[in-house]
Protein backbone atom coordinates (compact mmCIF):
# COMPACT_ATOMS: atom_id res chain seq x y z
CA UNK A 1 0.00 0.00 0.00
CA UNK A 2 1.16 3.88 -0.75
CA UNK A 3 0.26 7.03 -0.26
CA UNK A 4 -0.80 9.52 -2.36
CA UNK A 5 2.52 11.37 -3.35
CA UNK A 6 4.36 7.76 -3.44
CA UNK A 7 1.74 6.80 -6.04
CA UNK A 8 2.15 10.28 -8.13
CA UNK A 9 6.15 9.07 -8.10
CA UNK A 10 5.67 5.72 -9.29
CA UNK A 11 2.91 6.32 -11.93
CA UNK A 12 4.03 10.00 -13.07
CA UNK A 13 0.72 11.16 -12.51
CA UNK A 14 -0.06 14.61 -10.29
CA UNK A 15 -1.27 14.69 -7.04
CA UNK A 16 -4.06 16.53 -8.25
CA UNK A 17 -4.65 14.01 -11.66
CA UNK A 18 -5.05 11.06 -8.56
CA UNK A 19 -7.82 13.43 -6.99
CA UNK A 20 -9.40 13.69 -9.95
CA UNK A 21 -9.20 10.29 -10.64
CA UNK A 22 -10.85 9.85 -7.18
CA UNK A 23 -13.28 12.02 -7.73
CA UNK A 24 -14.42 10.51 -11.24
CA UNK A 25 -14.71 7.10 -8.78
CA UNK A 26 -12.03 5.91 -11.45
CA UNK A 27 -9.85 4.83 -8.62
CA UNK A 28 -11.09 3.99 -5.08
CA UNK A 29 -8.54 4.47 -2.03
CA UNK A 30 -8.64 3.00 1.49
CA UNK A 31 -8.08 5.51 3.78
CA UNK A 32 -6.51 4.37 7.36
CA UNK A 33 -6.32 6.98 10.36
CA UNK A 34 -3.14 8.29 11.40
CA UNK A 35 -3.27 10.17 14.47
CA UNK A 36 -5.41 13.32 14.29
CA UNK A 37 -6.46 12.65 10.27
CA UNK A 38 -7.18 9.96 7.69
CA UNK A 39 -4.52 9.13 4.98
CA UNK A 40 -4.98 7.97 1.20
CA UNK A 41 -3.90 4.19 0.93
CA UNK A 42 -2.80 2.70 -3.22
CA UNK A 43 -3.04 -0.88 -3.83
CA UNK A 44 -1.16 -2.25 -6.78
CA UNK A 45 -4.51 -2.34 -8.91
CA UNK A 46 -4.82 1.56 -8.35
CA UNK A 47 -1.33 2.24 -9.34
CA UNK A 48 -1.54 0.09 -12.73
CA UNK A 49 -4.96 1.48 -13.24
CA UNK A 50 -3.58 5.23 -12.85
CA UNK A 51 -0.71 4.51 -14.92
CA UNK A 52 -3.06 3.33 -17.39
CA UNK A 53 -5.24 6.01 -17.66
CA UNK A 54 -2.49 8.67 -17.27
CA UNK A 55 -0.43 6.97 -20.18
CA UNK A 56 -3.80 7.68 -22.58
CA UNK A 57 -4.44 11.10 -21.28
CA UNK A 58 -1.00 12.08 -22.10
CA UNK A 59 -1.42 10.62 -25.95
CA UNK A 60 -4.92 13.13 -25.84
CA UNK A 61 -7.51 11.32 -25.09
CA UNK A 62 -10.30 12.58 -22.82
CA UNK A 63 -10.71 11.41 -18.79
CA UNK A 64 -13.30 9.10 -19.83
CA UNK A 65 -12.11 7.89 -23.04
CA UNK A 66 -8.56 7.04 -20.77
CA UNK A 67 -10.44 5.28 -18.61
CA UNK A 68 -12.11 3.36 -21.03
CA UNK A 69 -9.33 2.05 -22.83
CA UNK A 70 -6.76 1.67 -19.54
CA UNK A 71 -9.98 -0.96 -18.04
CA UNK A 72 -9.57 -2.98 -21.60
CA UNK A 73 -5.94 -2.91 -21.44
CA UNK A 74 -5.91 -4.19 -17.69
CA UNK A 75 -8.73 -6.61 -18.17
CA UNK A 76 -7.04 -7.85 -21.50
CA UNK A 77 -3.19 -7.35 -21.61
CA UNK A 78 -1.49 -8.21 -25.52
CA UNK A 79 1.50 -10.51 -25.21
CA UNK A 80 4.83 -8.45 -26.41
């Protein structure tokens, strides 16, 4: 499990594209309580499913459109 600004490292997304991606209910967090507040926690399936998507939106597709093709490329990798 990572955090929020491990995940950003490891995928080369934003902090803010995760949030968004959050919001859109594209990825969904556990969040564990650390003292006085509650923390963002990444399993491996968020971070290949954010790299997914982020790879996409960088070649210009839309939020949505990333999404949809990062979910077909998870659910059905090609064999290099």
């Amino acid at each position: 499990m990572t955090r929020i600004t491990e995940l950003a490292r490891l995928t080369g997304a934003s902090v803010d594209e995760i949030r968004y991606l959050e919001s859109k209910g594209f990825i969904k967090p556990s969040r564990v309580r650390l003292t006085s507040r509650k923390v963002r926690q990444y399993g491996d399936a968020d971070a290949r499913r954010v790299e997914a998507i982020v790879k996409y939106r960088r070649q210009g597709f839309t939020w949505d459109a990333a999404f949809q093709k990062a979910m077909k490329e998870i659910e059905n990798p090609t064999l290099l």
